[in-house]
N, C-alpha and C. Protein backbone atom coordinates (compact mmCIF):
# COMPACT_ATOMS: atom_id res chain seq x y z
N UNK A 1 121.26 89.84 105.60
CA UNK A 1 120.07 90.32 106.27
C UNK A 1 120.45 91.54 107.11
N UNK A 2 119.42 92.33 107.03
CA UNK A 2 119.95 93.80 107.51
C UNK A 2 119.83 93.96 109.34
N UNK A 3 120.31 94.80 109.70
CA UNK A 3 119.71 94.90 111.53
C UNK A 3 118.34 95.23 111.44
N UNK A 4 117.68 95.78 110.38
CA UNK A 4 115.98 95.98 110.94
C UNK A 4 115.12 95.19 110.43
N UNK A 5 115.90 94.19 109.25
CA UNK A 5 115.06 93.04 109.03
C UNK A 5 115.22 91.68 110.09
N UNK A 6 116.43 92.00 110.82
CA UNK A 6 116.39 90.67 112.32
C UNK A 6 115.62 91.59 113.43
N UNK A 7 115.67 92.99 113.23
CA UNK A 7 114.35 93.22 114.56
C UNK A 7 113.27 93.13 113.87
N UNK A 8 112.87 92.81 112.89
CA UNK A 8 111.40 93.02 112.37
C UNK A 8 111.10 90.94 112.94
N UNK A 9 112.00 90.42 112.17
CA UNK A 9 111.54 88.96 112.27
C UNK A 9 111.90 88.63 113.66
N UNK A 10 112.50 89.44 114.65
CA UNK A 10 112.36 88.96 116.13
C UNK A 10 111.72 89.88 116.83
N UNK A 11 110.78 90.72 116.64
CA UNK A 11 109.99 91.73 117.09
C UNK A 11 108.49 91.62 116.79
N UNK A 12 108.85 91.09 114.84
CA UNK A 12 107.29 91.22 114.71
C UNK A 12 107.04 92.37 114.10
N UNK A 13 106.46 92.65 112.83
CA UNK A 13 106.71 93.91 112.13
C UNK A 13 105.59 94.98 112.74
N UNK A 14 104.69 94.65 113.22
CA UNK A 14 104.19 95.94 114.12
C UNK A 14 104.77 96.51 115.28
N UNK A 15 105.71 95.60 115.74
CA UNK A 15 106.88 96.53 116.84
C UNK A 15 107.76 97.19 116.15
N UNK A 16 108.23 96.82 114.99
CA UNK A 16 109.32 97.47 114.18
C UNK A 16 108.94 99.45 113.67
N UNK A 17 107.48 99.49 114.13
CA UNK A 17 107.28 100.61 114.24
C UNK A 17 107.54 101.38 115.22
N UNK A 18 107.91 100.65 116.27
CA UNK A 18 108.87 101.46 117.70
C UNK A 18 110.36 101.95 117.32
N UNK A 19 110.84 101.63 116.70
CA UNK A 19 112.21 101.56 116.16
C UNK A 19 111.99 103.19 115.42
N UNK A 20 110.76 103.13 114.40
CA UNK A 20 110.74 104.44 113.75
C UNK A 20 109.36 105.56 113.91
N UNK A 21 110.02 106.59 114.11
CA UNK A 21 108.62 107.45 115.04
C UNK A 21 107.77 107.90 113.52
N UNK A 22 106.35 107.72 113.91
CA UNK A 22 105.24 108.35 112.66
C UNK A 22 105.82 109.71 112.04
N UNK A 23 105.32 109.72 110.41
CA UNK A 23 105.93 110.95 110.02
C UNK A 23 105.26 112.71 110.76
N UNK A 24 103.73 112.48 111.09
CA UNK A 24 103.05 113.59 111.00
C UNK A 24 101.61 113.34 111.13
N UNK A 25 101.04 114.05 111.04
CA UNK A 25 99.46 114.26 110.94
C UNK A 25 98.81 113.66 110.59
N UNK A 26 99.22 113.10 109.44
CA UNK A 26 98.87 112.53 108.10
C UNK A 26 99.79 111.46 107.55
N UNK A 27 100.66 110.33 108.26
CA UNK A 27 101.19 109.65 107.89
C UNK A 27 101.59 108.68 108.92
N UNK A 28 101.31 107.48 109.17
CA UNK A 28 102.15 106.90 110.28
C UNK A 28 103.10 106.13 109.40
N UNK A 29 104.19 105.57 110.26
CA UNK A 29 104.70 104.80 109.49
C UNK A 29 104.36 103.53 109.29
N UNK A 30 103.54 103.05 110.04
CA UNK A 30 102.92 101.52 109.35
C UNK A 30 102.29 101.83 108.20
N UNK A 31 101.11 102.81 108.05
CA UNK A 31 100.82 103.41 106.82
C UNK A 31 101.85 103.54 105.67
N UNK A 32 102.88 103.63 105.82
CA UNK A 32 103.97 103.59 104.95
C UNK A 32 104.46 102.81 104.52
N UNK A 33 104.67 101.85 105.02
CA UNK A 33 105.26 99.98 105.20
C UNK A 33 104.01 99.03 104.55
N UNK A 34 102.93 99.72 104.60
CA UNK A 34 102.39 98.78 104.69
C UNK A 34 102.18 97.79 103.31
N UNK A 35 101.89 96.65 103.10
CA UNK A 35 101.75 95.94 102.03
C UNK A 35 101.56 94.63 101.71
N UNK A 36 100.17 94.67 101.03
CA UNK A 36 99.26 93.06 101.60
C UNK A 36 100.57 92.27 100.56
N UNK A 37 100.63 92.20 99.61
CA UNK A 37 102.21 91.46 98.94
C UNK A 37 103.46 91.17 100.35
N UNK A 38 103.86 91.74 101.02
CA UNK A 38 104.54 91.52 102.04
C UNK A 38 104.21 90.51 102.94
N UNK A 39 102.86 91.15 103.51
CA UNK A 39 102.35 90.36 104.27
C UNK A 39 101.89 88.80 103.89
N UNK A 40 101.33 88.69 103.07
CA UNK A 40 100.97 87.51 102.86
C UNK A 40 102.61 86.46 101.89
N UNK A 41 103.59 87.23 101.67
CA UNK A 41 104.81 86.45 101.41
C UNK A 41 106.03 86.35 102.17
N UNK A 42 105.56 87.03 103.46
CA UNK A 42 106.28 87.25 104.79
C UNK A 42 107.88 87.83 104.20
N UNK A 43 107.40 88.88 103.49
CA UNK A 43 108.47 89.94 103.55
C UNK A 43 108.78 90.85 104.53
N UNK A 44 110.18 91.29 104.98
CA UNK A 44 110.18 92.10 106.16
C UNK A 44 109.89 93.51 104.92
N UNK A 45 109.51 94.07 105.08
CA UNK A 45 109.06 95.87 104.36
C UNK A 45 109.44 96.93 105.39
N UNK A 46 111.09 97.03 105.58
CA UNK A 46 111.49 97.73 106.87
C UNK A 46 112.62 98.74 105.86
N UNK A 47 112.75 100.00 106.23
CA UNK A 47 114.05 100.95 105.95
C UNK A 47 115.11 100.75 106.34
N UNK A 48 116.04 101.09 105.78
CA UNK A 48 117.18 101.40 106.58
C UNK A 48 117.28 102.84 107.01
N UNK A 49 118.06 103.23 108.08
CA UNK A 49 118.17 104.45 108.86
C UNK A 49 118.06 105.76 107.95
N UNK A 50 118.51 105.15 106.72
CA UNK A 50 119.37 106.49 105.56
C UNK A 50 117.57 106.57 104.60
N UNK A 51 117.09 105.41 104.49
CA UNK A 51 115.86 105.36 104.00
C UNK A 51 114.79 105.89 104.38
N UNK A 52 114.64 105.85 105.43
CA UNK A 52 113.54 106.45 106.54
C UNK A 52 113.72 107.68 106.57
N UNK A 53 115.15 108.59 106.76
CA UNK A 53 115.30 109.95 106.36
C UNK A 53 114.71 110.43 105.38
N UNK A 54 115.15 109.49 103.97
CA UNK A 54 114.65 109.84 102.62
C UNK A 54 112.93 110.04 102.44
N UNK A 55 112.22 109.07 103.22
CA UNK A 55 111.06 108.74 103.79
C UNK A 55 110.70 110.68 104.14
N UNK A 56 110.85 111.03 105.36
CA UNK A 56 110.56 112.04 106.04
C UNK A 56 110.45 113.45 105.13
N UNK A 57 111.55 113.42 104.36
CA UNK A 57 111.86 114.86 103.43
C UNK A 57 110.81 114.53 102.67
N UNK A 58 110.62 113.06 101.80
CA UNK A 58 109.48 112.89 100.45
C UNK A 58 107.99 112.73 101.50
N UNK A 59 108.23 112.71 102.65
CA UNK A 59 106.44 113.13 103.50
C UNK A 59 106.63 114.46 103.82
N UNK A 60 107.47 115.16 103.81
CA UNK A 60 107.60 117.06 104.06
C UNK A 60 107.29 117.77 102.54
N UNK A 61 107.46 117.51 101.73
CA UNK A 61 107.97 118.32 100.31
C UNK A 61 106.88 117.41 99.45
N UNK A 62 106.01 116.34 99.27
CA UNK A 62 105.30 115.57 98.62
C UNK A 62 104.25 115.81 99.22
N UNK A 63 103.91 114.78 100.10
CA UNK A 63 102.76 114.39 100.49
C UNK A 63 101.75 115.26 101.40
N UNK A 64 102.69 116.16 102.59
CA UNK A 64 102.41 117.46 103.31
C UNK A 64 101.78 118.23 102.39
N UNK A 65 102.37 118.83 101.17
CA UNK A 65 101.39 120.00 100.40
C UNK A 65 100.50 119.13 99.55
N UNK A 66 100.15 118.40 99.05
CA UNK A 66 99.47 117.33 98.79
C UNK A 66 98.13 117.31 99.59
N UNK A 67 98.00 116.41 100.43
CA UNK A 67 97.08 116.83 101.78
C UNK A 67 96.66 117.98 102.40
N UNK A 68 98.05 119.12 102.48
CA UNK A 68 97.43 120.14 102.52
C UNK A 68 96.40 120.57 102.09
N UNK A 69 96.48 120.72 100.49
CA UNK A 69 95.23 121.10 99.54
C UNK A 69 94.19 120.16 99.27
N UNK A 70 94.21 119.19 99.67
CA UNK A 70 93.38 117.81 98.75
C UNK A 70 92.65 117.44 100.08
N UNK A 71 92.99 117.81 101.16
CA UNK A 71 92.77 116.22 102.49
C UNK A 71 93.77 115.41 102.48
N UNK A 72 93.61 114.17 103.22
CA UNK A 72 94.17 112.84 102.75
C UNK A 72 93.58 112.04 102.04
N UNK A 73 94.50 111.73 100.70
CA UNK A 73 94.28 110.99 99.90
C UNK A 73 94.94 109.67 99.75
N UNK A 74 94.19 108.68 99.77
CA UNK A 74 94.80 107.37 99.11
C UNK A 74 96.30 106.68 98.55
N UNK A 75 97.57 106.37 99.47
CA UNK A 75 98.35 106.29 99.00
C UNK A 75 98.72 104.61 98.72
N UNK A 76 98.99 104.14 97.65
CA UNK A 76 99.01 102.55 97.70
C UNK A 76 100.29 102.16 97.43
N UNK A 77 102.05 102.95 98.11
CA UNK A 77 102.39 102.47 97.28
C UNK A 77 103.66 103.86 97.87
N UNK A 78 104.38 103.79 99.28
CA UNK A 78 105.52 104.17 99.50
C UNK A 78 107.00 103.74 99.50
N UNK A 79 106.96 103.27 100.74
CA UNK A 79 108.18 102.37 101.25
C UNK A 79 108.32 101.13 100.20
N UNK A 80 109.27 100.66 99.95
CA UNK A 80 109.07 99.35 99.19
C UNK A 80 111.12 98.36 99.62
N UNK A 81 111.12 97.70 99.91
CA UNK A 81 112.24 96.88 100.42
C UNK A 81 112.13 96.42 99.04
N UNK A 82 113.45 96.40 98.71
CA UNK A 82 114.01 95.25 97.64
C UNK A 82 113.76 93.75 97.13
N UNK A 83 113.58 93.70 98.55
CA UNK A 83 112.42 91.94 98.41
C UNK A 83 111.62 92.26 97.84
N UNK A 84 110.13 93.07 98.39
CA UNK A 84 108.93 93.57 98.18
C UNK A 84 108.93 94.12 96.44
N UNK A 85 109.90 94.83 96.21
CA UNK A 85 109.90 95.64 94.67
C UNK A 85 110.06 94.64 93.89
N UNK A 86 110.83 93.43 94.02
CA UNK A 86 111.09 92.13 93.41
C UNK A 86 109.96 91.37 92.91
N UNK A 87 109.21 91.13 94.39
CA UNK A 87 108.20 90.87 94.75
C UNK A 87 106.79 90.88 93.49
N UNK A 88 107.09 92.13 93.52
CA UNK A 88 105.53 93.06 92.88
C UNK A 88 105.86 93.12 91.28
N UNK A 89 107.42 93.25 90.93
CA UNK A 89 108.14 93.40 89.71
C UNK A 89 108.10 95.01 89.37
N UNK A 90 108.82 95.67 90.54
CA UNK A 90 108.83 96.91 90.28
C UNK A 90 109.91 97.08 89.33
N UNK A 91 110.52 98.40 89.40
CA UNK A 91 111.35 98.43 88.24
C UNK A 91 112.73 98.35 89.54
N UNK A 92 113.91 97.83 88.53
CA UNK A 92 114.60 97.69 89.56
C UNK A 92 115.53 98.54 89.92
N UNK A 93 115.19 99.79 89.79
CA UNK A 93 116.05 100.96 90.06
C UNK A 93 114.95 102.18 90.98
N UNK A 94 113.74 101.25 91.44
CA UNK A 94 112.71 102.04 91.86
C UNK A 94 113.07 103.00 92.93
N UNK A 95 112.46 104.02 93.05
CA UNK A 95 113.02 105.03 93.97
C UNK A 95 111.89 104.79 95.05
N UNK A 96 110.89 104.08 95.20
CA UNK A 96 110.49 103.20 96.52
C UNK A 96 110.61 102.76 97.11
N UNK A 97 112.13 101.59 96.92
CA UNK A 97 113.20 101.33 97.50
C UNK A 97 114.37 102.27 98.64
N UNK A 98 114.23 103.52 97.75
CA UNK A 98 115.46 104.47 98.86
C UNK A 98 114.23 105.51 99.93
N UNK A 99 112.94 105.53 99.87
CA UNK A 99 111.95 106.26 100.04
C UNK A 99 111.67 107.15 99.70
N UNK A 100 112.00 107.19 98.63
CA UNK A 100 111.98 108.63 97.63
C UNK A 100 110.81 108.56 96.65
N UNK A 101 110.01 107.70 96.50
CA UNK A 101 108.74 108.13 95.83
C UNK A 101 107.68 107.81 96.51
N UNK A 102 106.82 108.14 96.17
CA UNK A 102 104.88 107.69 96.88
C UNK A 102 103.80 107.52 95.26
N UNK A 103 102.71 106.53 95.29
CA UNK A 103 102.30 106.53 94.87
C UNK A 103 100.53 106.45 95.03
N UNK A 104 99.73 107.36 94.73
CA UNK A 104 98.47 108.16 94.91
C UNK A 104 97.44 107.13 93.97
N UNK A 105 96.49 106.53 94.54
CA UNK A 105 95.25 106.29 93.20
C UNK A 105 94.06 107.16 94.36
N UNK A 106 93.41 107.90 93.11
CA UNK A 106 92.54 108.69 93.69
C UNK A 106 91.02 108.54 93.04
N UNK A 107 91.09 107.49 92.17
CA UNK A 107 89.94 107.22 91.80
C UNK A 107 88.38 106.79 92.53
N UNK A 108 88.74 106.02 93.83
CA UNK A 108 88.11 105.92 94.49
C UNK A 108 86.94 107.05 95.24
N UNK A 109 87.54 108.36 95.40
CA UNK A 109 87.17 109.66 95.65
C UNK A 109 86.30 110.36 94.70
N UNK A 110 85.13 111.16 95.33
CA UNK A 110 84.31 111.57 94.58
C UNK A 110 85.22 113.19 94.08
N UNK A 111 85.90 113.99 94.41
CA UNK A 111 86.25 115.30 94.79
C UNK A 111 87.59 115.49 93.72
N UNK A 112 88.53 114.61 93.87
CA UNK A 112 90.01 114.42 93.13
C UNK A 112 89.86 113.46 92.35
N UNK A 113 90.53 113.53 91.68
CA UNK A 113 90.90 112.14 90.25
C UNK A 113 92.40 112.17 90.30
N UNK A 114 92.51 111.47 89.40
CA UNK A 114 94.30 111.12 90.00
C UNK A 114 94.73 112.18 88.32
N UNK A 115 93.69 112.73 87.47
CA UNK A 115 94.11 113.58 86.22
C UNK A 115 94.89 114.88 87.27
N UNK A 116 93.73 115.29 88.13
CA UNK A 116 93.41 115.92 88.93
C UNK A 116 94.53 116.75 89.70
N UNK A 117 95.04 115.76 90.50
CA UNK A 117 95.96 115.27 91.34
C UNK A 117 97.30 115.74 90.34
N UNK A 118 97.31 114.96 89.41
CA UNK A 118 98.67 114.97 88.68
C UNK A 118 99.14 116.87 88.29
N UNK A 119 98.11 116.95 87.69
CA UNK A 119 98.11 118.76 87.21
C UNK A 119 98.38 119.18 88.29
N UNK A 120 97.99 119.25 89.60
CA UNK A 120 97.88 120.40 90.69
C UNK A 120 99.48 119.79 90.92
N UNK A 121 100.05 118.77 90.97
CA UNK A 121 101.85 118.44 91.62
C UNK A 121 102.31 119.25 90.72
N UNK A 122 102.06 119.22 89.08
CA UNK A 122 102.58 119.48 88.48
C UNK A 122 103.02 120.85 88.31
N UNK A 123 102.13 121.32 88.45
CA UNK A 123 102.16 123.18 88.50
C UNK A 123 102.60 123.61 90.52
N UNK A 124 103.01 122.46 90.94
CA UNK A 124 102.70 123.42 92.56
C UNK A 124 103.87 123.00 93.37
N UNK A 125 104.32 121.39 92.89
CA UNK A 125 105.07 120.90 93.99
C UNK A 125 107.08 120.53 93.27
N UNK A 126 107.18 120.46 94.08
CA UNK A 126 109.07 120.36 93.24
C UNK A 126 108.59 118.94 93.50
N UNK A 127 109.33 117.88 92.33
CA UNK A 127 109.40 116.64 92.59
C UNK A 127 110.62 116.27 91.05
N UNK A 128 111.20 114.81 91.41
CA UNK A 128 112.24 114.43 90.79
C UNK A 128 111.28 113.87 89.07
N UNK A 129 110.55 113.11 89.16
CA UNK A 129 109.60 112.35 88.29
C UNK A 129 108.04 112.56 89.01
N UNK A 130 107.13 113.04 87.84
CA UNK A 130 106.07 112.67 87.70
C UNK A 130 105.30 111.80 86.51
N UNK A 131 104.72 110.98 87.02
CA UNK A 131 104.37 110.18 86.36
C UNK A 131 102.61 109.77 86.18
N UNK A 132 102.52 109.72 85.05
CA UNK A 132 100.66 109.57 85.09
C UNK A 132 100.72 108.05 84.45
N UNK A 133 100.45 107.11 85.32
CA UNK A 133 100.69 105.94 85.07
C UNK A 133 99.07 105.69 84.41
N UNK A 134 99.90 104.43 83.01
CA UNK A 134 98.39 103.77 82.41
C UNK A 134 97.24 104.21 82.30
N UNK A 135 96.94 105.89 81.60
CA UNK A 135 95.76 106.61 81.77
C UNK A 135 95.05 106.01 80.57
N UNK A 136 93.90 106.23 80.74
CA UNK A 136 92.65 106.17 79.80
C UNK A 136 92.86 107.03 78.78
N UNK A 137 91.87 106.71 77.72
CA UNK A 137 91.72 107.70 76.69
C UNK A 137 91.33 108.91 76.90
N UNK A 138 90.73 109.09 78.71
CA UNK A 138 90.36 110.34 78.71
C UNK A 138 91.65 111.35 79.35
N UNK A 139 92.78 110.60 79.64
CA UNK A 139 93.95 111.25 80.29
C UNK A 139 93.81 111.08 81.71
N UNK A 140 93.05 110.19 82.33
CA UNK A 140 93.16 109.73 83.89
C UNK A 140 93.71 108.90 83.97
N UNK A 141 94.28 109.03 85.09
CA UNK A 141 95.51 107.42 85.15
C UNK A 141 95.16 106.63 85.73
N UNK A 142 95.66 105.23 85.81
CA UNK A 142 95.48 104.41 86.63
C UNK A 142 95.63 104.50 88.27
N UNK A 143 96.92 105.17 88.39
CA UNK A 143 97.60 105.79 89.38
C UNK A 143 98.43 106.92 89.24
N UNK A 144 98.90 107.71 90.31
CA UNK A 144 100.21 109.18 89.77
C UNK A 144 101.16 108.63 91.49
N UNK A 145 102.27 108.40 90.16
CA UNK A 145 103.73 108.33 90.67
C UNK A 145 104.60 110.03 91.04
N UNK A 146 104.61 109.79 92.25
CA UNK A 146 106.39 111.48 92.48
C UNK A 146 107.07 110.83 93.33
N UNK A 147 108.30 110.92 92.59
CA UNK A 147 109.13 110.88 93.33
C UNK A 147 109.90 112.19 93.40
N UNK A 148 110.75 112.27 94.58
CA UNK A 148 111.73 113.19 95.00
C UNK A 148 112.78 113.19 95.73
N UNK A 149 113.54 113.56 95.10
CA UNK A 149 115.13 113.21 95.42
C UNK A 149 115.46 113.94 96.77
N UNK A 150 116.00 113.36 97.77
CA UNK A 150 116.32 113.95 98.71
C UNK A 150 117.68 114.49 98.77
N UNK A 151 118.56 114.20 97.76
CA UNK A 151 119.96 114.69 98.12
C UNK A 151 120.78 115.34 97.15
N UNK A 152 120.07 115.08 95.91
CA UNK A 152 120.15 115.46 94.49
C UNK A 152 119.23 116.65 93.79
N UNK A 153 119.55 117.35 92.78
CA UNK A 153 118.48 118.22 92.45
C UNK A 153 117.60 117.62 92.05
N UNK A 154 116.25 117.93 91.69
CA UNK A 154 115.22 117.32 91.62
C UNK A 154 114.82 117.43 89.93
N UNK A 155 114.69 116.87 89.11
CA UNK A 155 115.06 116.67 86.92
C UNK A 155 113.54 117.53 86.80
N UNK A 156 112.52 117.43 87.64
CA UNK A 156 111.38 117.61 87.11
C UNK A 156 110.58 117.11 86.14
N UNK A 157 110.83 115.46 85.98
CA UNK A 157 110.45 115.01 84.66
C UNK A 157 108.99 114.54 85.09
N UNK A 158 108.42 114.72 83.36
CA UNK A 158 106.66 114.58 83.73
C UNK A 158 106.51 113.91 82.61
N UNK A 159 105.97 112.35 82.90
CA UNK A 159 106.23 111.51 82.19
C UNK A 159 105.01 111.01 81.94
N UNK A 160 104.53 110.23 81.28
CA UNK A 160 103.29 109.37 80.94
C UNK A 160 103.53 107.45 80.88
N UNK A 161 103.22 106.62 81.46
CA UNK A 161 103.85 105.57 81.21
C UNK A 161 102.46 104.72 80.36
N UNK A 162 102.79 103.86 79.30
CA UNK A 162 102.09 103.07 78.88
C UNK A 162 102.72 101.37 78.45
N UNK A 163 101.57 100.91 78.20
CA UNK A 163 101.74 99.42 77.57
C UNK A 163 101.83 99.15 76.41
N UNK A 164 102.76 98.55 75.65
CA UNK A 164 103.04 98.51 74.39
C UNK A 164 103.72 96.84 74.19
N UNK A 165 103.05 96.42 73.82
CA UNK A 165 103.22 94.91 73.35
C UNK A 165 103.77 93.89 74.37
N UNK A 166 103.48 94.75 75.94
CA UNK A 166 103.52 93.63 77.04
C UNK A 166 104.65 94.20 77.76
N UNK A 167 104.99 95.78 77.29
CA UNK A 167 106.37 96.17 78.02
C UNK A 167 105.68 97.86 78.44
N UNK A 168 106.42 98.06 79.56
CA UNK A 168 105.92 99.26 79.97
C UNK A 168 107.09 100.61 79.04
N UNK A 169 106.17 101.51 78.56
CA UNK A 169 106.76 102.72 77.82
C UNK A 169 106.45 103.99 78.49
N UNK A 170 107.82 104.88 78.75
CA UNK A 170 107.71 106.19 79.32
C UNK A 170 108.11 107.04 78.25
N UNK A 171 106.99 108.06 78.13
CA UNK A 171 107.11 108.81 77.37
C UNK A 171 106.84 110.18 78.28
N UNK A 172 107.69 111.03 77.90
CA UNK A 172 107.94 112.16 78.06
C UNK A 172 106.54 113.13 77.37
N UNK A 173 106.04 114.35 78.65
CA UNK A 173 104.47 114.95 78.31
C UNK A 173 104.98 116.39 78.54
């Protein structure tokens, strides 16, 4: 068990936001943490020191020009603890884990679509993976995955993920 998962379970995970200061304008860090899967399986959903860095650069270089142009949009899907990614059955090399990705559904919004969304990262923002998760026949996704590497060059891969006989498939767009 880590030092910020014994201050989270002897603090209480809304104090554990004293420990780490909000990213910006447009991001607190409970907003970041946050996650009804956690909550209701009493996962701690806390960084480590090196994570939370990773956190800050992928809310400077992602989400900052993002918002910039868009507003704030809908994110379901940052921070993720190893429990939590387990949890949900992320993949287990997820870069949500180190805080290096965010994930956007923008469907809800009359203005952006997450097709939308994906094109404008694509042509505007540096990121490690983009991803247009589970789109429709019309090319809207379910959700759009970026991640970005904070310490590494960034591959630029722009990917499409689908379902194929009960297994998830990335295909390269």
């Amino acid at each position: 068990m880590s030092d910020l998962d014994i201050a989270s379970n002897l603090l209480g995970p809304d104090r554990v936001s004293d420990l780490f200061p909000d990213f910006g304008a447009y991001l607190t860090f409970q907003e970041a943490i946050k996650s009804q899967t956690a909550i209701r399986k009493g996962i701690a959903n806390v960084p480590t020191a090196e994570h939370y860095g990773n956190m800050v650069r992928t809310y400077r270089m992602v989400i900052v020009p993002i918002f910039d142009h868009f507003g704030k949009l809908p994110i379901t899907s940052f921070y993720r603890s190893p429990a939590l990614n387990k949890a949900i059955g992320g993949a287990k090399g997820s870069s949500h884990m180190t805080g290096e990705a965010v994930d956007f559904d923008c469907d809800s919004l009359r203005t952006v679509t997450n097709r939308k969304l994906f094109d404008w990262a694509r042509a505007t923002i540096d990121f490690d993976q983009l991803i247009l998760e589970n789109p429709d026949e019309k090319g809207n996704a379910a959700w759009v995955h970026i991640g970005y590497r904070s310490k590494e060059e960034n591959r630029r891969q722009v990917l499409r993920m689908i379902w194929h006989k009960g297994k998830q498939i990335y295909q390269s767009i």
